[in-house]
N, C-alpha and C. Protein backbone atom coordinates (compact mmCIF):
# COMPACT_ATOMS: atom_id res chain seq x y z
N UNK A 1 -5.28 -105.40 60.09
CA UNK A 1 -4.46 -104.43 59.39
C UNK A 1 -5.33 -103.80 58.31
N UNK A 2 -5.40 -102.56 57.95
CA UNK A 2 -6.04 -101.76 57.52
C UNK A 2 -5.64 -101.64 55.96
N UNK A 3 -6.47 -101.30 54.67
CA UNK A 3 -6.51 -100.74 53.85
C UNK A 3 -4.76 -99.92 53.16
N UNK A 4 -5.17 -99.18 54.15
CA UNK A 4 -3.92 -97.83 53.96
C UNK A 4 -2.75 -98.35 54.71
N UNK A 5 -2.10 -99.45 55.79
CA UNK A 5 -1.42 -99.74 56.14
C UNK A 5 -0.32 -100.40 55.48
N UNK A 6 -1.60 -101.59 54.59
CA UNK A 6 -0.54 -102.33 53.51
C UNK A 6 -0.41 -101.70 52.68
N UNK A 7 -0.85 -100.96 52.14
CA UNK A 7 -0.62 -100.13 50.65
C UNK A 7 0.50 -99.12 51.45
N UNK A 8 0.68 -98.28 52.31
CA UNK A 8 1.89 -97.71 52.72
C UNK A 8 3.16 -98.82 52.88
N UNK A 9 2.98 -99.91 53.44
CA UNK A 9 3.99 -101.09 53.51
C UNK A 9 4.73 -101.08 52.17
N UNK A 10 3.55 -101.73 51.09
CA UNK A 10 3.71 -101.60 49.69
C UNK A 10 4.60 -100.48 49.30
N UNK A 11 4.28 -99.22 49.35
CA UNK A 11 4.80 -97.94 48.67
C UNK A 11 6.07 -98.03 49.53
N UNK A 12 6.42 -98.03 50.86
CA UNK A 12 7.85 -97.92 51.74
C UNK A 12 8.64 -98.83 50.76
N UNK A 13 8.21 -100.22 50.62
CA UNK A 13 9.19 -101.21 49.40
C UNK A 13 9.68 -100.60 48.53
N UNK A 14 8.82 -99.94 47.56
CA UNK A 14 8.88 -99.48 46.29
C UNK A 14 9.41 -98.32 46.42
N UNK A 15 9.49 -97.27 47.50
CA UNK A 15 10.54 -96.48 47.57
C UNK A 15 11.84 -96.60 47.97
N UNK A 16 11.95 -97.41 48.70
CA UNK A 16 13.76 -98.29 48.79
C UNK A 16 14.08 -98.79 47.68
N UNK A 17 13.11 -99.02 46.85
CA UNK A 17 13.41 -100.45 45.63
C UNK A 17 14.41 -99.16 44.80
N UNK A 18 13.52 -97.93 44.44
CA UNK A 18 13.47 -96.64 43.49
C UNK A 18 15.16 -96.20 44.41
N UNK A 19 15.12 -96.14 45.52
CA UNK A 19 16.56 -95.51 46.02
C UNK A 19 17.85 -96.23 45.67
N UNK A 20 17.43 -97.23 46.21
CA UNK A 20 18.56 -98.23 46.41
C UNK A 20 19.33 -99.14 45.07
N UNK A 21 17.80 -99.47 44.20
CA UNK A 21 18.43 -100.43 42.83
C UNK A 21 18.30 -99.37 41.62
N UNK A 22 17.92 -97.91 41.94
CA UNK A 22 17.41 -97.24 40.78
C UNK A 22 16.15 -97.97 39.35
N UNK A 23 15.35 -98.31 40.17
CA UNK A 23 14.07 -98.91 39.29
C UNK A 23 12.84 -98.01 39.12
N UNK A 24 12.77 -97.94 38.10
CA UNK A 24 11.50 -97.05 37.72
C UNK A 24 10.09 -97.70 37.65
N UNK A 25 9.03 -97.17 37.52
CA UNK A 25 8.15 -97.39 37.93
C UNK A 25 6.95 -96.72 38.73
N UNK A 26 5.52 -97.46 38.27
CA UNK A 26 4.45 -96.90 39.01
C UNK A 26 4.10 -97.16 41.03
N UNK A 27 4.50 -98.62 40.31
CA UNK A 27 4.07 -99.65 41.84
C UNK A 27 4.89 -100.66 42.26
N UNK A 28 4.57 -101.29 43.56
CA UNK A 28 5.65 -102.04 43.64
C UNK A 28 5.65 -103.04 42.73
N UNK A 29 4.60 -103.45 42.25
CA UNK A 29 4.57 -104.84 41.46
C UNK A 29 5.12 -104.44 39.65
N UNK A 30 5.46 -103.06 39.64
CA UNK A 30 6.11 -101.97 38.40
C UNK A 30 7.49 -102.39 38.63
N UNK A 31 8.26 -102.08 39.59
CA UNK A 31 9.38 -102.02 40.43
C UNK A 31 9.82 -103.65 40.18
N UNK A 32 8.88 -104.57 40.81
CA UNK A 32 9.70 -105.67 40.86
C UNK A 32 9.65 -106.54 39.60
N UNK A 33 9.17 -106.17 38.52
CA UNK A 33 8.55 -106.88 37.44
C UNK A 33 10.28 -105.72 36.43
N UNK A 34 10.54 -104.63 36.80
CA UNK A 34 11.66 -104.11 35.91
C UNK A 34 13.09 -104.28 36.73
N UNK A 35 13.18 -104.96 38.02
CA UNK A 35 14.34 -104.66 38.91
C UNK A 35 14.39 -105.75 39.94
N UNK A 36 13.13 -107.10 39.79
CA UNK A 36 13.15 -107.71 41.07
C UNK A 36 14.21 -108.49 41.08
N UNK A 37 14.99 -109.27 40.05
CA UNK A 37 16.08 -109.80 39.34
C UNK A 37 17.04 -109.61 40.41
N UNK A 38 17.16 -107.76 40.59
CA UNK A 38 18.52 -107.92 41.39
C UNK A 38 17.97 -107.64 42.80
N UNK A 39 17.25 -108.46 43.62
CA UNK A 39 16.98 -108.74 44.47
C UNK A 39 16.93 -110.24 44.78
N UNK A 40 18.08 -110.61 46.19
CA UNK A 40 17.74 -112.18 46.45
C UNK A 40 16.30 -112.79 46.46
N UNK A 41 16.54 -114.42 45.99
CA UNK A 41 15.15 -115.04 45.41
C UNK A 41 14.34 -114.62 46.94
N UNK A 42 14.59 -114.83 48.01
CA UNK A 42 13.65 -114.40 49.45
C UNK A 42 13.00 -113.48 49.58
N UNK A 43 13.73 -112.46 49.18
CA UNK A 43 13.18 -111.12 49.56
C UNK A 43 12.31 -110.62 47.90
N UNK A 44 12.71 -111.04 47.11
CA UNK A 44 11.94 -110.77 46.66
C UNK A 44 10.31 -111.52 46.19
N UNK A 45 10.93 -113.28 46.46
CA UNK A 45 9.28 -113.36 46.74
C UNK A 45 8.54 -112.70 47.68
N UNK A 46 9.22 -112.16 48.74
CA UNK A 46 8.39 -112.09 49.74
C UNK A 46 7.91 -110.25 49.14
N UNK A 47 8.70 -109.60 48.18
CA UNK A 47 8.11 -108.42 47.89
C UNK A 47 7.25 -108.44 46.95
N UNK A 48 6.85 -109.79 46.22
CA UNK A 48 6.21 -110.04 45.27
C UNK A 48 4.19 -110.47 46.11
N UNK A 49 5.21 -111.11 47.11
CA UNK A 49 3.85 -111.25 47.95
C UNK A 49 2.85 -110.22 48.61
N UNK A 50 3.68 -109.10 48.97
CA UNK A 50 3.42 -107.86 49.73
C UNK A 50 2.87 -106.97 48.43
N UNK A 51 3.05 -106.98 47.28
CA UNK A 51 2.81 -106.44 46.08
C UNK A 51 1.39 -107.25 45.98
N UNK A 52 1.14 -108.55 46.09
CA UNK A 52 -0.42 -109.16 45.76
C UNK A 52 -1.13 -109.06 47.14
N UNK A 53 -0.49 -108.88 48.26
CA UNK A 53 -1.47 -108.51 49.24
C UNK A 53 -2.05 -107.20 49.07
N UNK A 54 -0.96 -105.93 48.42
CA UNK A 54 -1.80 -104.63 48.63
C UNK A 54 -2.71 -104.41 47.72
N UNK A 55 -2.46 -105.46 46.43
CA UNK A 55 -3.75 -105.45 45.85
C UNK A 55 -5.37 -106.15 46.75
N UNK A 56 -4.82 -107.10 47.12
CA UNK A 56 -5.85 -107.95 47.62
C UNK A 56 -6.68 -107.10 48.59
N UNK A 57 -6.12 -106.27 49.17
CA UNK A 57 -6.46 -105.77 50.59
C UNK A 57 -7.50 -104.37 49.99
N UNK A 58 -7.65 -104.24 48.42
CA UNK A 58 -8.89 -102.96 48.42
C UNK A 58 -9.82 -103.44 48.48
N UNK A 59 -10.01 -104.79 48.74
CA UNK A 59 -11.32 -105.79 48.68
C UNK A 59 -11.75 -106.11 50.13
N UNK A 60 -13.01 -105.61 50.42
CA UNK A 60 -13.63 -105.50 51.93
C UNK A 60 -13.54 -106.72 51.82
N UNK A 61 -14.02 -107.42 51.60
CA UNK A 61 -14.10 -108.93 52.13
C UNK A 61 -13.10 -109.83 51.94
N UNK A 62 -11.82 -109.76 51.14
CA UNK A 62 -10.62 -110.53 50.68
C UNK A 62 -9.74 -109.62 51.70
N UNK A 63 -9.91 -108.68 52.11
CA UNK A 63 -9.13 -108.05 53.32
C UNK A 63 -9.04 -108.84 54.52
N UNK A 64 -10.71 -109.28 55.00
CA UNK A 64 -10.43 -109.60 56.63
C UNK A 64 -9.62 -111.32 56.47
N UNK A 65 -9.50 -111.79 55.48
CA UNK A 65 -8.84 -113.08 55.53
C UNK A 65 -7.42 -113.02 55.52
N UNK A 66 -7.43 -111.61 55.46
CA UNK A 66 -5.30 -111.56 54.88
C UNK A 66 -4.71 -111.89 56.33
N UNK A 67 -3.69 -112.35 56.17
CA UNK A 67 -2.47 -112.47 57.37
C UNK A 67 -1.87 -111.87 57.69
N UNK A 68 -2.04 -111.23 58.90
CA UNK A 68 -1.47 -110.01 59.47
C UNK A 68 0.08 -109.99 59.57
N UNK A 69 0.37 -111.46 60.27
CA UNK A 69 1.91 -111.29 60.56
C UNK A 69 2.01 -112.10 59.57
N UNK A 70 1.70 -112.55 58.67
CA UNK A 70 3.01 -113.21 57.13
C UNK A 70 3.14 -111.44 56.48
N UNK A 71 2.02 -110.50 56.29
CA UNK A 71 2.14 -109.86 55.73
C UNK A 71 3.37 -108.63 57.05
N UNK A 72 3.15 -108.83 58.14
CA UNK A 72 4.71 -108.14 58.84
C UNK A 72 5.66 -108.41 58.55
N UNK A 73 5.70 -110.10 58.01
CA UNK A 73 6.96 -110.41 58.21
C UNK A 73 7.63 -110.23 56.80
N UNK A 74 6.96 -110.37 55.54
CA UNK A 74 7.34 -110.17 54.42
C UNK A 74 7.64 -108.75 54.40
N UNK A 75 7.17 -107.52 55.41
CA UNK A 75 7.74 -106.39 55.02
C UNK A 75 9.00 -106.08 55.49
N UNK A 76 8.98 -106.87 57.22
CA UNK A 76 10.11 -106.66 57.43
C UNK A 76 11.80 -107.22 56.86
N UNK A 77 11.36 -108.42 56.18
CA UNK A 77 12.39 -108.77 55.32
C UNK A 77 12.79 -108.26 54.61
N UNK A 78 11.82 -107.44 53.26
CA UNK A 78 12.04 -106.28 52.34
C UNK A 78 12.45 -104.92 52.93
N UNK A 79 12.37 -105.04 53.90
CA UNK A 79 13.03 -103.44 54.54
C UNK A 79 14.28 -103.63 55.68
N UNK A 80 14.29 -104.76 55.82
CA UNK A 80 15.89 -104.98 56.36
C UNK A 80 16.77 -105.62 55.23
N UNK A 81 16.55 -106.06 53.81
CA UNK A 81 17.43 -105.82 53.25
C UNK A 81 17.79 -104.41 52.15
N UNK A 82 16.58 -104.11 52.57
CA UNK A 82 16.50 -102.86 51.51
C UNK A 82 17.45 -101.44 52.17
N UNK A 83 17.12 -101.13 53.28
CA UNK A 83 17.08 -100.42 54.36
C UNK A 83 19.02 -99.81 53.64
N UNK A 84 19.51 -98.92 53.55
CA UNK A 84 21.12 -98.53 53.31
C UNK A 84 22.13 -98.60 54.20
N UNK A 85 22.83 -98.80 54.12
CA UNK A 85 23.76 -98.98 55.12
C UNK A 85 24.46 -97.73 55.60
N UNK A 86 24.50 -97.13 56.64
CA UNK A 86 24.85 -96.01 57.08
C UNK A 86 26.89 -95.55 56.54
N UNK A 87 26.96 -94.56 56.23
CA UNK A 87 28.52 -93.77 55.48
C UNK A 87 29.59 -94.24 56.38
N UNK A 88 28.80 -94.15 57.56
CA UNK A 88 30.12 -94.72 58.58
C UNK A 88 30.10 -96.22 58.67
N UNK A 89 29.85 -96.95 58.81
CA UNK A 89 29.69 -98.16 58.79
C UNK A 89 30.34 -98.80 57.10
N UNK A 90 30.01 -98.03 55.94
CA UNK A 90 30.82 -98.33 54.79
C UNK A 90 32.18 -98.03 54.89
N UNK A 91 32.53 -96.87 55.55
CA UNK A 91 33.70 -96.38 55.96
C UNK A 91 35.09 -97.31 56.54
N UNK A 92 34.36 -97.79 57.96
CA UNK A 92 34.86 -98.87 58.45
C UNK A 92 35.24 -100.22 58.36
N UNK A 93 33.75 -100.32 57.05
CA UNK A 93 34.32 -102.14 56.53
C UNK A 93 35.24 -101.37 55.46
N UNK A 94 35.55 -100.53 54.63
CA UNK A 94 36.21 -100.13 53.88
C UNK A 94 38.27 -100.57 54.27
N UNK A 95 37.77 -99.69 55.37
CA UNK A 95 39.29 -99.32 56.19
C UNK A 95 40.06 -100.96 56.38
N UNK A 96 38.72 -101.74 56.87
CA UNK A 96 39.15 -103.06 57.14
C UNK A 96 39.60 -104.29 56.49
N UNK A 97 39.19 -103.65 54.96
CA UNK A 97 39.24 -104.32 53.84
C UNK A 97 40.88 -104.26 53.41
N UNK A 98 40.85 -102.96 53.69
CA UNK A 98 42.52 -102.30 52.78
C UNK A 98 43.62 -103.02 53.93
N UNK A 99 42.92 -102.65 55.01
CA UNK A 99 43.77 -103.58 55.87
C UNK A 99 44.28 -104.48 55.92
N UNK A 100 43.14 -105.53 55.96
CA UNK A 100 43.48 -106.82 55.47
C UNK A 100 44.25 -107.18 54.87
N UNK A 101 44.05 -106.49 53.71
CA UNK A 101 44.40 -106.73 52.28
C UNK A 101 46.10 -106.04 52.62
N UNK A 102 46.36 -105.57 52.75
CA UNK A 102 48.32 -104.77 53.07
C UNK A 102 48.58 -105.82 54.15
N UNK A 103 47.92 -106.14 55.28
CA UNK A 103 48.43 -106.96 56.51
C UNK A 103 48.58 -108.68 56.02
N UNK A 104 47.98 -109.10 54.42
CA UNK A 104 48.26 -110.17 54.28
C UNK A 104 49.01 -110.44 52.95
N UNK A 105 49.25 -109.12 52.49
CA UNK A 105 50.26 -109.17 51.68
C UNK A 105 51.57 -109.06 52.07
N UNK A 106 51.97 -108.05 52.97
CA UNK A 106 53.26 -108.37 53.77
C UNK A 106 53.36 -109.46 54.70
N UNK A 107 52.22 -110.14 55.17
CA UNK A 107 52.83 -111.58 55.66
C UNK A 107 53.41 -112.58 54.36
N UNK A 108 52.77 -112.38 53.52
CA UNK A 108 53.27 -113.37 52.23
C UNK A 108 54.63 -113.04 51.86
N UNK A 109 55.09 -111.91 51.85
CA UNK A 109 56.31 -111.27 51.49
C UNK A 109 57.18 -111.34 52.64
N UNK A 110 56.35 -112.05 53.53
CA UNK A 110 57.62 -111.77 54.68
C UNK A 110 58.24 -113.25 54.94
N UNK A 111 56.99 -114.15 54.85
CA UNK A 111 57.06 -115.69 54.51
C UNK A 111 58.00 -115.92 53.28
N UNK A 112 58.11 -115.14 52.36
CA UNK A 112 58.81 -115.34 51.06
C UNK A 112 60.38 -115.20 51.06
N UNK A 113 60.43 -113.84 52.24
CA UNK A 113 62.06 -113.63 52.56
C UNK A 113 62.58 -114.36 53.58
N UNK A 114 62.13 -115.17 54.15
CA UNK A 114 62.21 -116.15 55.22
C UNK A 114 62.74 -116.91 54.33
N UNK A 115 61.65 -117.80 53.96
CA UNK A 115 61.76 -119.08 52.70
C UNK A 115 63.21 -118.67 52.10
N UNK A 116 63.13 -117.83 51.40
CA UNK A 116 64.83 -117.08 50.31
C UNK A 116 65.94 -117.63 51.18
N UNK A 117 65.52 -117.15 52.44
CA UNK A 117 67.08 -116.71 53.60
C UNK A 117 67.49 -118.06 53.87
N UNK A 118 66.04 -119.04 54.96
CA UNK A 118 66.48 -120.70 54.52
C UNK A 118 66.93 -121.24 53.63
N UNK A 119 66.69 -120.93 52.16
CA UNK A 119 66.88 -121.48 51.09
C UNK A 119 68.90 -121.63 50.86
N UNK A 120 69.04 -119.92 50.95
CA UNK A 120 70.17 -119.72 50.85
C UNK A 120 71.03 -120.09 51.49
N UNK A 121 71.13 -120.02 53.05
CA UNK A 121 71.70 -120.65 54.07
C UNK A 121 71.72 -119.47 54.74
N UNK A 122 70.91 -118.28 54.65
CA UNK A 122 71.56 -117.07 55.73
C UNK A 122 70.58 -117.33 57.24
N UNK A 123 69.67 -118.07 57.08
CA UNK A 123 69.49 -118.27 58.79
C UNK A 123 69.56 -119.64 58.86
C-alpha cells in the first residue's frame, strides 16, 4: 500500500469525522484529539491507529513494514461507522418508532379497560 493511499484513507476519516460529528481541524489526528470522545472506544482506536499509520507511512523504510490489511481493516471500521445513514432509511425507522410507540400505548389502554370492566363486573 502506497504513500498516497493511506494518507487518502486518513483524509476520507477526517472528512466523515468534519461531516458527521462537526469537528474542526487540520488532520485526522486534529479531528480525533478535539472530537474522538464522541466516537465508540473501537472505532476510534482504530482511527487513532490509521492517524499513526499515515504518519508512519512518509517514511520509505517504516512504510514497507506497515500492515496492509490491519491498516484495511481499521479503515473499514471507521467508514462503516462513519458512513450516514441514507433520508429514507431515517424515515422508515422514524415511522416505526411512532408506531410502536401509539400500537403499545393503546394496547396498555386497552388492557386497562378490560382490567376496569372485570373489576366492575361488566364482563
Amino acid at each position: 500500500m502506497g504513500v498516497t493511499t493511506v494518507q487518502q484513507m486518513a483524509d476520507r476519516v477526517a472528512e466523515l469525522m468534519e461531516q458527521r460529528l462537526k469537528v474542526g481541524g487540520t488532520g485526522l489526528a486534529a479531528k480525533l484529539k478535539r472530537g474522538g470522545r464522541r466516537l465508540p472506544r473501537k472505532v476510534r482506536r482504530e482511527a487513532e491507529y490509521l492517524a499513526g499509520v499515515s504518519e508512519l507511512a512518509l517514511h520509505p523504510k517504516v512504510q514497507m513494514m506497515l500492515d496492509d490489511a490491519r491498516i484495511a481493516q481499521a479503515y473499514d471500521i471507521c467508514i462503516r461507522h462513519l458512513n450516514p445513514i441514507g433520508a429514507r432509511d431515517r424515515l422508515i425507522g422514524g415511522l416505526l418508532g411512532v408506531t410502536g410507540s401509539i400500537a403499545f400505548a393503546l394496547l396498555v389502554v386497552g388492557g386497562g379497560l378490560i382490567a376496569v370492566l372485570v373489576w366492575r363486573g361488566f364482563l
